[in-house]
N, C-alpha and C. Protein backbone atom coordinates (compact mmCIF):
# COMPACT_ATOMS: atom_id res chain seq x y z
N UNK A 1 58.71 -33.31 -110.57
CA UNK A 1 58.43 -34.74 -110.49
C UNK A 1 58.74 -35.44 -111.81
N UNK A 2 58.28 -35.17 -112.93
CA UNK A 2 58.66 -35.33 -114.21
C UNK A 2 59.91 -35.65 -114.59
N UNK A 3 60.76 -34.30 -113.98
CA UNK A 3 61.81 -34.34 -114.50
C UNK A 3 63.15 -35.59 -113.34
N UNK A 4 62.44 -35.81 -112.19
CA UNK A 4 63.15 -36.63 -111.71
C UNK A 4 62.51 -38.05 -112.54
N UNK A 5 61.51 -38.45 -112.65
CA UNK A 5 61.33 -39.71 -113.28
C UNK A 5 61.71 -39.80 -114.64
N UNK A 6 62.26 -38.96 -115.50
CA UNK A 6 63.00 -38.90 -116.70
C UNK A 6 64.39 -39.35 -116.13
N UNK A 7 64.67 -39.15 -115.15
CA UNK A 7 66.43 -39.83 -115.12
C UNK A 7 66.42 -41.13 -114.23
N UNK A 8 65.21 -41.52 -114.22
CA UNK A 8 65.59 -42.76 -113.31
C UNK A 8 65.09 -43.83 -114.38
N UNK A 9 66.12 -45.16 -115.00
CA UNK A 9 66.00 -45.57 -115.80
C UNK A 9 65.27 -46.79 -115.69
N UNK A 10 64.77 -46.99 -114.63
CA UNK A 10 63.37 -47.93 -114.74
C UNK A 10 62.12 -47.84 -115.15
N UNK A 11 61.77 -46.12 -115.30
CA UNK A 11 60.78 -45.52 -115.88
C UNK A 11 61.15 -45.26 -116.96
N UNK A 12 62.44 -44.93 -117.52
CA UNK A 12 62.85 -45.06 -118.76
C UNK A 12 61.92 -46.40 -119.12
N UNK A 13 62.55 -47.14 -118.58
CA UNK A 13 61.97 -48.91 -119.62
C UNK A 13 60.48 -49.30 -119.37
N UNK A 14 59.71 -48.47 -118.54
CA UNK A 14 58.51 -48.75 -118.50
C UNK A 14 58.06 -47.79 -119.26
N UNK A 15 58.32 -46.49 -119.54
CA UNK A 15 57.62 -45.66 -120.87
C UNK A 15 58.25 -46.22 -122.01
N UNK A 16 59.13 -46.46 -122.43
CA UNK A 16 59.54 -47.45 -123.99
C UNK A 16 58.52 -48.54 -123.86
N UNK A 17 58.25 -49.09 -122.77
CA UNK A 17 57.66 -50.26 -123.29
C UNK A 17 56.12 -49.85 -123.45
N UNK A 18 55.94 -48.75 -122.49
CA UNK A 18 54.31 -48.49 -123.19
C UNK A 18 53.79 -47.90 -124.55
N UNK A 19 55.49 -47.09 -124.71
CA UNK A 19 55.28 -46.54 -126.33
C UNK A 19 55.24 -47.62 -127.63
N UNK A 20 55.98 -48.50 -127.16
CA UNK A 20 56.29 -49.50 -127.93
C UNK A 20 54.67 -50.41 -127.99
N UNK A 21 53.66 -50.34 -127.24
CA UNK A 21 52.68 -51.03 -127.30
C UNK A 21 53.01 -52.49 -126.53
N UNK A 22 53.95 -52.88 -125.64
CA UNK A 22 54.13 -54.17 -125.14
C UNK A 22 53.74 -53.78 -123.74
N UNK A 23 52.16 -53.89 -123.19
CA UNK A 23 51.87 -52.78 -122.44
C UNK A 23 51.41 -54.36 -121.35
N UNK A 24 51.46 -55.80 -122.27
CA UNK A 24 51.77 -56.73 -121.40
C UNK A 24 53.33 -56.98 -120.60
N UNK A 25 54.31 -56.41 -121.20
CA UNK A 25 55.43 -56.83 -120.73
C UNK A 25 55.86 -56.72 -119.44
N UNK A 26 56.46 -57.26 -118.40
CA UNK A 26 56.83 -57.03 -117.01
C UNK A 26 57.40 -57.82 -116.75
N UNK A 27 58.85 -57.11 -117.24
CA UNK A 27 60.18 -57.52 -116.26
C UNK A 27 60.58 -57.76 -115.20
N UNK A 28 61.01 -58.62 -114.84
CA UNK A 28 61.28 -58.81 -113.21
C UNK A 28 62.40 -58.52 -112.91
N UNK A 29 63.43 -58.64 -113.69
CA UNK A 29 64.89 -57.90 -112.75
C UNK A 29 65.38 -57.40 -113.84
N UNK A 30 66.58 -56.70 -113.48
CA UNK A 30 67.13 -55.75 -114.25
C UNK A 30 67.92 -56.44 -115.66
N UNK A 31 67.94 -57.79 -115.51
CA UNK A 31 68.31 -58.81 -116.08
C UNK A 31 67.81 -58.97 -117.51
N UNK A 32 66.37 -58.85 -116.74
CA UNK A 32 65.26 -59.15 -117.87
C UNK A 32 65.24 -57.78 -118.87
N UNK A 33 65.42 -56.65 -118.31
CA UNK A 33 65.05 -55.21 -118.78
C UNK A 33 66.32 -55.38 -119.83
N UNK A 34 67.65 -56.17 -119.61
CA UNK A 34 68.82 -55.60 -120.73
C UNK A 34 68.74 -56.63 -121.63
N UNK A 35 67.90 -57.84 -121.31
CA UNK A 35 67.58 -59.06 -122.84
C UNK A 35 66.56 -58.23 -123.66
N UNK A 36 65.08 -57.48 -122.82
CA UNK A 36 64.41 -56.80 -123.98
C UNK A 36 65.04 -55.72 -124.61
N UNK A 37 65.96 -55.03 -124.24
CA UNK A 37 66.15 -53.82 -125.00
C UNK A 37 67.44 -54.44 -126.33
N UNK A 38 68.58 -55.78 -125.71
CA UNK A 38 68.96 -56.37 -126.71
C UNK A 38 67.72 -57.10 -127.41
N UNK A 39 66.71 -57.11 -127.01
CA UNK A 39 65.89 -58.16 -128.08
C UNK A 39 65.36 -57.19 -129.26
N UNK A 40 65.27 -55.98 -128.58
CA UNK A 40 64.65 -54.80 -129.50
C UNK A 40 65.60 -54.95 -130.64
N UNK A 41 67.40 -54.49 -130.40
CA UNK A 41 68.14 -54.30 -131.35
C UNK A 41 68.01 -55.63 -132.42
N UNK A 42 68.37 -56.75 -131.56
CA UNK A 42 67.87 -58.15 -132.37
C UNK A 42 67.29 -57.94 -133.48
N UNK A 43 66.33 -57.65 -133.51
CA UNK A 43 64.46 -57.82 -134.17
C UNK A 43 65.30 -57.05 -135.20
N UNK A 44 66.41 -56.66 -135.66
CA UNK A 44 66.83 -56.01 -137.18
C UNK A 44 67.12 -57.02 -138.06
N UNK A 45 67.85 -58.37 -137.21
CA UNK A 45 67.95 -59.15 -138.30
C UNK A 45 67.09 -59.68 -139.06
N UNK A 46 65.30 -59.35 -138.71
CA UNK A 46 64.68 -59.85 -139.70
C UNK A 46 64.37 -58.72 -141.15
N UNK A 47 64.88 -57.57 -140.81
CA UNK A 47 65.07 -56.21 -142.02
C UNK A 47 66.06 -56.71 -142.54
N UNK A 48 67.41 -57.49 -142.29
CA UNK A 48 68.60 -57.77 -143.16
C UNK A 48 68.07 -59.09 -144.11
N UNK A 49 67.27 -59.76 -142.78
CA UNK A 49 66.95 -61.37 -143.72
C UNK A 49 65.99 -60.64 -145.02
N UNK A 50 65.36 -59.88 -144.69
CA UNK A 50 63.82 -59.46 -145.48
C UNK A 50 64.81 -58.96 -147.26
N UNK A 51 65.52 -57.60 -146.72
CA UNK A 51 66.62 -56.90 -147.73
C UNK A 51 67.53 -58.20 -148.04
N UNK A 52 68.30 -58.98 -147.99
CA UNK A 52 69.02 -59.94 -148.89
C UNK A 52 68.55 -60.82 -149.33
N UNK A 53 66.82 -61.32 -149.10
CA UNK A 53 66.28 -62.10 -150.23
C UNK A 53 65.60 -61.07 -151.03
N UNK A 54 65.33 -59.79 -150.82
CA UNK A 54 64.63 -59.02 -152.05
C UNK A 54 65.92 -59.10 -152.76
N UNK A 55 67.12 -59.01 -152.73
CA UNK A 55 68.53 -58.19 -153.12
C UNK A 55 68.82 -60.00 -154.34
N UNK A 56 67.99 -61.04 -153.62
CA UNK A 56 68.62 -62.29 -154.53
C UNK A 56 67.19 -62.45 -155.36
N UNK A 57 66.16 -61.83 -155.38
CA UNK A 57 64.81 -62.18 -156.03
C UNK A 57 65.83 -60.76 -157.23
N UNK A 58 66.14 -59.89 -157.01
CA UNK A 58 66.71 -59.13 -158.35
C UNK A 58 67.83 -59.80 -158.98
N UNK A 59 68.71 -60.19 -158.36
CA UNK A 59 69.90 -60.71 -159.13
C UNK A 59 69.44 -61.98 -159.79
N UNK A 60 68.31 -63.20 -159.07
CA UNK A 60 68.16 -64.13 -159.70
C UNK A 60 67.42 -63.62 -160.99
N UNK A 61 66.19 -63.23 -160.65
CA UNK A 61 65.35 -63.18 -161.57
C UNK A 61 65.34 -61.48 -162.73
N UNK A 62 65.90 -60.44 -162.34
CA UNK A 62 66.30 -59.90 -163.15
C UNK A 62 67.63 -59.43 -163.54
N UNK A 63 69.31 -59.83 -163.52
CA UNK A 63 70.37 -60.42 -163.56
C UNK A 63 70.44 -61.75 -164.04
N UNK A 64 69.72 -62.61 -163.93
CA UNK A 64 69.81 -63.86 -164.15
C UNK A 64 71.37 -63.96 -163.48
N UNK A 65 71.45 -63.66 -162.19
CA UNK A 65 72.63 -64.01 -161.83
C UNK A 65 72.81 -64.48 -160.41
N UNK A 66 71.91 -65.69 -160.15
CA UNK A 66 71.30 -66.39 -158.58
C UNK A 66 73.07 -65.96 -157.72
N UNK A 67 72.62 -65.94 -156.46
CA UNK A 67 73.90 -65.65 -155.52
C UNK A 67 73.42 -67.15 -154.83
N UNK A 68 75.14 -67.57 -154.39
CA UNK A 68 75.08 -68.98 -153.22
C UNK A 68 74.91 -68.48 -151.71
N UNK A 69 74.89 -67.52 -151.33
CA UNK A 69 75.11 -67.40 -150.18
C UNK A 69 73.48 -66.55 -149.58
N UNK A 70 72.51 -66.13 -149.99
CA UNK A 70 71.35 -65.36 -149.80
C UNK A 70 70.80 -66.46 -149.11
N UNK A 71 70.25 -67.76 -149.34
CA UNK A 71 69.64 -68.68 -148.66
C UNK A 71 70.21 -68.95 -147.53
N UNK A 72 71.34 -69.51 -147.55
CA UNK A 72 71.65 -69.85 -146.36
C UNK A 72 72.02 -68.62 -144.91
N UNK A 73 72.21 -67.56 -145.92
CA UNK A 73 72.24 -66.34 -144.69
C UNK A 73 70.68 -66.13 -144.02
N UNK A 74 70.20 -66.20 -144.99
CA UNK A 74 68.58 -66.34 -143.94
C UNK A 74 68.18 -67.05 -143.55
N UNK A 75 68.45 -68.34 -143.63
CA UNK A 75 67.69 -69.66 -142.65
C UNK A 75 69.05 -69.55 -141.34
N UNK A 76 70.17 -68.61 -141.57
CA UNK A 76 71.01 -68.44 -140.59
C UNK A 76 70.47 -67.13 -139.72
N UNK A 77 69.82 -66.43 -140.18
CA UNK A 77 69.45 -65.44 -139.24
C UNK A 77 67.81 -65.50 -138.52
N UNK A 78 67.15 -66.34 -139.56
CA UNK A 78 66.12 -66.79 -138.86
C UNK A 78 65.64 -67.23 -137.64
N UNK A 79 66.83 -68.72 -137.80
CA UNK A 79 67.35 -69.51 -136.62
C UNK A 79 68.10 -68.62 -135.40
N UNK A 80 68.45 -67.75 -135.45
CA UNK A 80 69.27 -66.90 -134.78
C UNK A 80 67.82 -66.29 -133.64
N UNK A 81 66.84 -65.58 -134.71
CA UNK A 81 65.97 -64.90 -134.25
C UNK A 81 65.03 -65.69 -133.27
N UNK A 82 64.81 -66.96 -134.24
CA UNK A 82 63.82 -67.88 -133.30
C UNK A 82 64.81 -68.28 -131.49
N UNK A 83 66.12 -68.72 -131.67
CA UNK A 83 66.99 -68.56 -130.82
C UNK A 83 66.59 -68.06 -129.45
N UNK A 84 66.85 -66.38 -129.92
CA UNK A 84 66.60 -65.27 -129.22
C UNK A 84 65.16 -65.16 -128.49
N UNK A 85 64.25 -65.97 -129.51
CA UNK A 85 62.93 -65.71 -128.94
C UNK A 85 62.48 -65.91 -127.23
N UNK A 86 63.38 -67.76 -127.14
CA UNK A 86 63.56 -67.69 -125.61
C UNK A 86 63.66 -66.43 -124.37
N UNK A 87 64.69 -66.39 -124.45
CA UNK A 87 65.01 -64.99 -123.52
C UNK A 87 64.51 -63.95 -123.40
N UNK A 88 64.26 -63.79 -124.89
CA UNK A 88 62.99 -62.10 -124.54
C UNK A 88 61.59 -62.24 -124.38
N UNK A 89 60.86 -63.56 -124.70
CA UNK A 89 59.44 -63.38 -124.29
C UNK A 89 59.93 -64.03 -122.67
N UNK A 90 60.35 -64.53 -121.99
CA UNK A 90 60.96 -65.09 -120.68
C UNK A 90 61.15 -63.92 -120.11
N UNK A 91 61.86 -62.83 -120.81
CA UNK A 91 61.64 -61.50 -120.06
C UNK A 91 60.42 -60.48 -119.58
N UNK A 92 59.85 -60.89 -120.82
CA UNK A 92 59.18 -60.18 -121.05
C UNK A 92 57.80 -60.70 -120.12
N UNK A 93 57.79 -61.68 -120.01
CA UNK A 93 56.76 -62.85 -119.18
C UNK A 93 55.63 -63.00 -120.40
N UNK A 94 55.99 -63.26 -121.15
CA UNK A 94 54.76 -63.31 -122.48
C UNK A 94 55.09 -64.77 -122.91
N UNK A 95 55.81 -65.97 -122.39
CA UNK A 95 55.20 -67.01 -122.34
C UNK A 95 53.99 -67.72 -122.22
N UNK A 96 53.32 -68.33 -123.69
CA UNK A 96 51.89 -68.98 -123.66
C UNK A 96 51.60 -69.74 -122.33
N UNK A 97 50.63 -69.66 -121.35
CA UNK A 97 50.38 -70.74 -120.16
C UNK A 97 48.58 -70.56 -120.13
N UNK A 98 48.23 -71.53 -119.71
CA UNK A 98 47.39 -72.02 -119.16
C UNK A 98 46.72 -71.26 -117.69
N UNK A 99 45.88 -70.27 -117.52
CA UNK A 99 45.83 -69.87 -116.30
C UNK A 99 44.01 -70.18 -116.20
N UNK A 100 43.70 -71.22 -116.00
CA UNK A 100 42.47 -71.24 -115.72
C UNK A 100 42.59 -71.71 -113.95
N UNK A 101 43.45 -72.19 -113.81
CA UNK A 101 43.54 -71.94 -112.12
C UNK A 101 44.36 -71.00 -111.51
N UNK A 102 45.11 -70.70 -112.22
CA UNK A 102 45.79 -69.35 -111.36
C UNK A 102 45.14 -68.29 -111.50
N UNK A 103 43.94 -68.09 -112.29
CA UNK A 103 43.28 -66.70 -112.31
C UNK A 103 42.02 -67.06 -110.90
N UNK A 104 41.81 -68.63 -110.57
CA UNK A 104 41.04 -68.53 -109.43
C UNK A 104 40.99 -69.16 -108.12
N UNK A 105 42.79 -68.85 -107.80
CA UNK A 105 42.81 -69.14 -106.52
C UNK A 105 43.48 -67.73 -105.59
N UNK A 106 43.42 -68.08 -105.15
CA UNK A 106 44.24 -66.25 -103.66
C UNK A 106 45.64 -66.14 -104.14
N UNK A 107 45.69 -65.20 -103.33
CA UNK A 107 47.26 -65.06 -103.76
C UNK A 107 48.29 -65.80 -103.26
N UNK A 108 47.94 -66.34 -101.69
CA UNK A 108 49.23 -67.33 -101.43
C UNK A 108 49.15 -68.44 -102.00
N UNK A 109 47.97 -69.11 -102.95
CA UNK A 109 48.41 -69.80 -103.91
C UNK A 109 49.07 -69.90 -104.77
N UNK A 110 48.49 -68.67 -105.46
CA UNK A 110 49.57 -68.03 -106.58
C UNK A 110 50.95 -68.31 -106.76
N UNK A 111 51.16 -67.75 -105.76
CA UNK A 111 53.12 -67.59 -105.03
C UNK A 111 53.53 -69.24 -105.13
N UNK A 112 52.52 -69.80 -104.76
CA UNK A 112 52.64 -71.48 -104.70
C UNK A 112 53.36 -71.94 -106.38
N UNK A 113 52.23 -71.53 -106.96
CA UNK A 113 52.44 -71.95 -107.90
C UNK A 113 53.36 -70.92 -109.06
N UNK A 114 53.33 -69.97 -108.63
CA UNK A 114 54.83 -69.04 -109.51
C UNK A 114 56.20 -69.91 -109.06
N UNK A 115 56.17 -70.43 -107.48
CA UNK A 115 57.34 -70.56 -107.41
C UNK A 115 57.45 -72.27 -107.83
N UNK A 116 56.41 -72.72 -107.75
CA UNK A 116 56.73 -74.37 -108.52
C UNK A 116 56.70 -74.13 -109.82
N UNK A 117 56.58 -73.27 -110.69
CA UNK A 117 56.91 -72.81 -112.41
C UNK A 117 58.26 -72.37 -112.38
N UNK A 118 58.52 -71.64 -111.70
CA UNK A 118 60.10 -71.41 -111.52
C UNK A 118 61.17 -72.45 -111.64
N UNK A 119 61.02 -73.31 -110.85
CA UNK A 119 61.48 -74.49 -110.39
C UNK A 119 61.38 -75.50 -111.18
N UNK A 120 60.47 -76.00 -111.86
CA UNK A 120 60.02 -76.76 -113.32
C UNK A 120 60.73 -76.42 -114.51
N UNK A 121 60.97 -74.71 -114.41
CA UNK A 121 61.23 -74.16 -115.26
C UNK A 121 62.95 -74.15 -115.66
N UNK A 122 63.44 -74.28 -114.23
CA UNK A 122 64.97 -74.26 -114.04
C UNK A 122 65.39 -75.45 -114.73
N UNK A 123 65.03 -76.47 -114.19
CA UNK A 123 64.94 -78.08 -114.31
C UNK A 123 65.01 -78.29 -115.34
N UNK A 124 64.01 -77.84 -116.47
CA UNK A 124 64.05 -77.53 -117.81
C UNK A 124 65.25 -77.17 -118.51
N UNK A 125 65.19 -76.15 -118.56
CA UNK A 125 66.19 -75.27 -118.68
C UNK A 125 67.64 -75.22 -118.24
N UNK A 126 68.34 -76.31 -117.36
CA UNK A 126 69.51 -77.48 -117.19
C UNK A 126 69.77 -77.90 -117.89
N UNK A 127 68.42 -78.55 -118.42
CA UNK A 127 68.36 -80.32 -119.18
C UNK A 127 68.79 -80.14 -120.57
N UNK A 128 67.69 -78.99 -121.21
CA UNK A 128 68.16 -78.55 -122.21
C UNK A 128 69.49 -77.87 -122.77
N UNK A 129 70.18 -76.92 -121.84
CA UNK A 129 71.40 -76.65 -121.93
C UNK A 129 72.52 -77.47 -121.79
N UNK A 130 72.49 -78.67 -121.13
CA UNK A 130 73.70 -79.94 -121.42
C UNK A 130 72.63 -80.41 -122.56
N UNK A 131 71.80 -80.68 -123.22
CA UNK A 131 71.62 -81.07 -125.11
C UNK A 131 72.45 -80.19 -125.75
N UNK A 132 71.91 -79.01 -125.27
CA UNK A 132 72.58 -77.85 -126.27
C UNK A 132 74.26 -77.84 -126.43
N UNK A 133 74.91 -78.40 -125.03
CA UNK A 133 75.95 -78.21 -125.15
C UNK A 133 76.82 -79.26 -125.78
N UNK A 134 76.15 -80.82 -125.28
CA UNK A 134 76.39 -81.86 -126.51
C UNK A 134 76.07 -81.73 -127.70
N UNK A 135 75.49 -81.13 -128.63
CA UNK A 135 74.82 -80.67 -129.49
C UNK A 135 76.47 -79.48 -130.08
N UNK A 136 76.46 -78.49 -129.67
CA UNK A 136 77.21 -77.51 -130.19
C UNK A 136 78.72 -78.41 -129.98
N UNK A 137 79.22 -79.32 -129.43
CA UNK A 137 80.63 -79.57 -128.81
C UNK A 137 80.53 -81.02 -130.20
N UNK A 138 79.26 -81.44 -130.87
CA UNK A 138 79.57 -82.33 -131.55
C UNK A 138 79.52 -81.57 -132.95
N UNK A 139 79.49 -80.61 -133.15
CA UNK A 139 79.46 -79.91 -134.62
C UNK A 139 80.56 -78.87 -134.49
N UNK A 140 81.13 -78.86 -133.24
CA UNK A 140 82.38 -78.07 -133.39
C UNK A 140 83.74 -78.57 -132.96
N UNK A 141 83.59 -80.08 -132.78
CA UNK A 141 84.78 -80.47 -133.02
C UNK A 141 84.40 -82.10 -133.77
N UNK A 142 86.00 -82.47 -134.39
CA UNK A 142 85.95 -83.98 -135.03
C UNK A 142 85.99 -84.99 -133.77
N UNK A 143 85.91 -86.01 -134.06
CA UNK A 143 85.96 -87.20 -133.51
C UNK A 143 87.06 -87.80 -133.14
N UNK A 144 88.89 -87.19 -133.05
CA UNK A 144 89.92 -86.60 -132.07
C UNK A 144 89.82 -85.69 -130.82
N UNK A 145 88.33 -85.04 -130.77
CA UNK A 145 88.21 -83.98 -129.85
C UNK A 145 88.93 -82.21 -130.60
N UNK A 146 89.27 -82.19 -131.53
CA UNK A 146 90.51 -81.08 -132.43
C UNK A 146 88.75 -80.32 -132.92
N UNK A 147 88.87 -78.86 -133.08
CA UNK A 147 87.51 -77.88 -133.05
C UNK A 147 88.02 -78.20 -134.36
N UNK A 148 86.51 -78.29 -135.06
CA UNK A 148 86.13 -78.14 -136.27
C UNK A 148 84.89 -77.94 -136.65
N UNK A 149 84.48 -76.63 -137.16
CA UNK A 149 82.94 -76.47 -137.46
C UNK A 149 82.27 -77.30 -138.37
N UNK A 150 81.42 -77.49 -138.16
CA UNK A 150 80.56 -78.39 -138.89
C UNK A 150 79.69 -76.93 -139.75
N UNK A 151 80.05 -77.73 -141.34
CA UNK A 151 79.85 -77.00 -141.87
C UNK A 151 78.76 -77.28 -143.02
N UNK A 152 77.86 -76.08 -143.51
CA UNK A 152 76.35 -77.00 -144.27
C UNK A 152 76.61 -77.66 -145.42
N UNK A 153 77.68 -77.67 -146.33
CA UNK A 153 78.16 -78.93 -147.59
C UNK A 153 77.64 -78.61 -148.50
N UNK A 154 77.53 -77.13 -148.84
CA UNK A 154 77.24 -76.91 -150.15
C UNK A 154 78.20 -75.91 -150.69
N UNK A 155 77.79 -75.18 -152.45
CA UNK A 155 78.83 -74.66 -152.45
C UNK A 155 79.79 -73.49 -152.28
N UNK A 156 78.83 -72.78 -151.15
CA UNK A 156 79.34 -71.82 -150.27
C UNK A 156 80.25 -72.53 -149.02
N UNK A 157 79.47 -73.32 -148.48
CA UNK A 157 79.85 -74.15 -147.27
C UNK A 157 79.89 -73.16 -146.24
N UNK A 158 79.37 -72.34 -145.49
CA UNK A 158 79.69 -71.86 -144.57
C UNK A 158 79.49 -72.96 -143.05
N UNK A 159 80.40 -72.38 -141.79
CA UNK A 159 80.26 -73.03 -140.57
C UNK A 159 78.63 -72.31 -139.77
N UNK A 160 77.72 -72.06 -140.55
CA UNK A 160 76.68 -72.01 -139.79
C UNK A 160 75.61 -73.02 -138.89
N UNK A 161 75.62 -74.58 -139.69
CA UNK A 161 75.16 -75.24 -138.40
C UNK A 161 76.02 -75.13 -137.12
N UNK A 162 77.18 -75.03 -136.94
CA UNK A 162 77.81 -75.41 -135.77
C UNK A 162 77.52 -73.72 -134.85
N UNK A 163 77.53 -72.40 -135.90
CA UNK A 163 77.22 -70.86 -135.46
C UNK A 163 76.01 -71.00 -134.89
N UNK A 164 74.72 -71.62 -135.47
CA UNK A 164 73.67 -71.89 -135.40
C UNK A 164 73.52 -72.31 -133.67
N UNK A 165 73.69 -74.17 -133.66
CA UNK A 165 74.01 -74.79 -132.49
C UNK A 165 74.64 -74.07 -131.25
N UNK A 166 75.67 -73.20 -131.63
CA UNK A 166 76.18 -72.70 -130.29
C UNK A 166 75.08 -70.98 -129.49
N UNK A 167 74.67 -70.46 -130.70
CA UNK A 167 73.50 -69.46 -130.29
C UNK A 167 72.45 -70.51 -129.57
N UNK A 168 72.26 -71.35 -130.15
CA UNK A 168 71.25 -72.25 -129.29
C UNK A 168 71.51 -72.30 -127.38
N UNK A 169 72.62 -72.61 -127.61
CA UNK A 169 73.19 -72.59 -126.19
C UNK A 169 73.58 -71.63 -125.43
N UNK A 170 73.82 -70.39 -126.09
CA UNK A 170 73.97 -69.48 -125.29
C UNK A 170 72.15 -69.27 -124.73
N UNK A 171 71.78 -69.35 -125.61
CA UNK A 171 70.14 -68.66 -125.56
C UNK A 171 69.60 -69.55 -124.31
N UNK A 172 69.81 -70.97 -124.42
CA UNK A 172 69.24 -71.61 -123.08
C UNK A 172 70.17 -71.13 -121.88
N UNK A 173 71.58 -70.62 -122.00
CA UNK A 173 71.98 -70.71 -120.95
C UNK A 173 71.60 -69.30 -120.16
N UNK A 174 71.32 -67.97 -121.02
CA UNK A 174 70.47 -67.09 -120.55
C UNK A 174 69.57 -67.04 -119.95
N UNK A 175 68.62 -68.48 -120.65
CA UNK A 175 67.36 -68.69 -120.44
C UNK A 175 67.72 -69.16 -118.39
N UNK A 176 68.36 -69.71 -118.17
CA UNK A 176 69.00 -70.46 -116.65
C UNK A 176 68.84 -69.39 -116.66
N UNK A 177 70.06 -68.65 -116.51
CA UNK A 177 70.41 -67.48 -115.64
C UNK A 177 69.05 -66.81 -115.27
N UNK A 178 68.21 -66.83 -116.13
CA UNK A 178 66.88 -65.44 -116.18
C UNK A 178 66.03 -66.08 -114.85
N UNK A 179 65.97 -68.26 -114.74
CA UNK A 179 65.04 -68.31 -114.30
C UNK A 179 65.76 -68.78 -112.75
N UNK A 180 67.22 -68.67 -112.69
CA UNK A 180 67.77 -68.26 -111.09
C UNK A 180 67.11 -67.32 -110.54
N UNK A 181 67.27 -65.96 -111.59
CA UNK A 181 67.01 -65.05 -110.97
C UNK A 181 65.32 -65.15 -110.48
N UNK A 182 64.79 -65.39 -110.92
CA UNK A 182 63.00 -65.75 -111.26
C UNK A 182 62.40 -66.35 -109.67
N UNK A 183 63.30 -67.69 -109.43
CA UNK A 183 63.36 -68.69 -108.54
C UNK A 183 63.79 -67.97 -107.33
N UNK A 184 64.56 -67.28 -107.28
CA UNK A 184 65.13 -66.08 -105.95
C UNK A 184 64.42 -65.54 -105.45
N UNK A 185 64.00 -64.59 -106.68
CA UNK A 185 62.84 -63.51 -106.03
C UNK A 185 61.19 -64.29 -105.65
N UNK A 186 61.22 -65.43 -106.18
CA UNK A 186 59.72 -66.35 -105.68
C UNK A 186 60.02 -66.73 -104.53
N UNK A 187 61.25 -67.06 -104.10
CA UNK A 187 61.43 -67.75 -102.81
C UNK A 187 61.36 -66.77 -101.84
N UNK A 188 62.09 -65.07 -102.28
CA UNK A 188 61.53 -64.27 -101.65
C UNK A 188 60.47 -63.93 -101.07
N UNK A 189 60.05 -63.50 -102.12
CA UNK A 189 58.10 -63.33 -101.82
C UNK A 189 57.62 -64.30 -101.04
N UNK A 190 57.86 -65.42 -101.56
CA UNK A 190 57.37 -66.50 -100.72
C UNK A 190 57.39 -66.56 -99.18
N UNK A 191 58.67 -66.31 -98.76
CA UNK A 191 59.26 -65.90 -97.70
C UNK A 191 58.56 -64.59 -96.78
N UNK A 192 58.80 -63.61 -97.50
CA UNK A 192 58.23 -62.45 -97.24
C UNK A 192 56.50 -62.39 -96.71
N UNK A 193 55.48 -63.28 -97.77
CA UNK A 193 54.57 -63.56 -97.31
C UNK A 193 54.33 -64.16 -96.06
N UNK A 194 54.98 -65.03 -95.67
CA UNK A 194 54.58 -66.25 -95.10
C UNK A 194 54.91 -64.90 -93.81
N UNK A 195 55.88 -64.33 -93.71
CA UNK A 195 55.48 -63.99 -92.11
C UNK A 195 54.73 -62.61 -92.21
N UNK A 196 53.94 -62.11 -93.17
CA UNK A 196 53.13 -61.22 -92.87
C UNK A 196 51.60 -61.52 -92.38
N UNK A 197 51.14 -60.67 -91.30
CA UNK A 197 49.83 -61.55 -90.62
C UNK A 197 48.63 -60.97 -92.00
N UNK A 198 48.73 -60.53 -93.14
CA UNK A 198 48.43 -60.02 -93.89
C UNK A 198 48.07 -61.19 -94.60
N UNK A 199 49.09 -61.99 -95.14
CA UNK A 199 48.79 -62.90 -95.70
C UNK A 199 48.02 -63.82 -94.84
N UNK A 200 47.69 -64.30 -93.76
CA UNK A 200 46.54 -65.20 -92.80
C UNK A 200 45.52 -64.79 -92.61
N UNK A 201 45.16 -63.72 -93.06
CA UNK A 201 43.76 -62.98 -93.09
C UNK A 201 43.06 -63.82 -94.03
């Protein structure tokens, strides 16, 4: 028995996640299971951000030899991380909410209200991704329509607001995809309930 639930990789991701201590986490589709395990790898860029400001606290202050580029690589990977945050607590279902009525109504309420969060949630999550995409399409091109990164104006200059802006948008547009999938399987259930005489009891 063991050794068959060692090769089936859904129990894979439910023992990582209990080893890991995220013993709230519960994925809903397989969707969700490949944003946390990229969110896992993610979570390094805050060891790179952490190591290249220790690496500019030595060169500034014992080198006396400040680097241009240490700051802005970390408010670039920061932003990256916060980014990311979307999609993996969305996976993870560890979004902050309010459950003082969903902890006390039945369950075909519940379903009621999972699937009107879904749906709120999509809506959302549209709205914000055409910002995001006006947003990234105005820092990556000039005012001919011709791509040009918008770049931070100092004297490194790198194109990270516009790198920045477009992670933004991928991250909401994940964020959609996650809560299609979300909205499917509620309408399911939903579905599924409604003709069991289980649920009219």
């Amino acid at each position: 028995m063991s050794q068959s639930n060692s090769n089936n990789p859904a129990s894979i991701d439910e023992a990582e996640l209990a080893e890991s201590g995220d013993s709230n986490e519960s994925p809903r589709s397989g969707f969700d299971r490949l944003i946390l395990r990229f969110g896992r790898m993610a979570a390094w860029l805050v060891f790179i951000a952490m190591a290249i400001s220790v690496y500019e606290v030595f060169m500034r202050y014992g080198l006396d030899s400040p680097t241009s580029w240490v700051h802005e690589s970390v408010v670039m990977l920061v932003a990256t991380l916060f980014a990311l945050g979307g999609p993996v607590a969305m996976a993870g279902n560890r979004h902050i909410r309010v459950r003082v009525l969903y902890d006390h109504v039945g369950p075909r309420f519940r379903r009621g209200l999972d699937l009107l969060n879904d749906a709120i949630t999509l809506g959302f999550c549209l709205m914000m991704s055409y910002a995001a995409y006006v947003m990234f399409w105005q820092s990556s091109h000039n005012p001919m329509g011709e791509w040009s990164l918008e770049r931070s104006g100092t004297s490194w200059n790198p194109p990270f607001p516009a790198l920045v802006k477009g992670i933004i948008l991928i991250a909401l547009l994940v964020m959609t995809v996650q809560t299609v999938i979300h909205l499917v399987q509620s309408l399911r259930t939903c579905f599924a309930a409604s003709n069991s005489p289980e649920d009219h009891a």
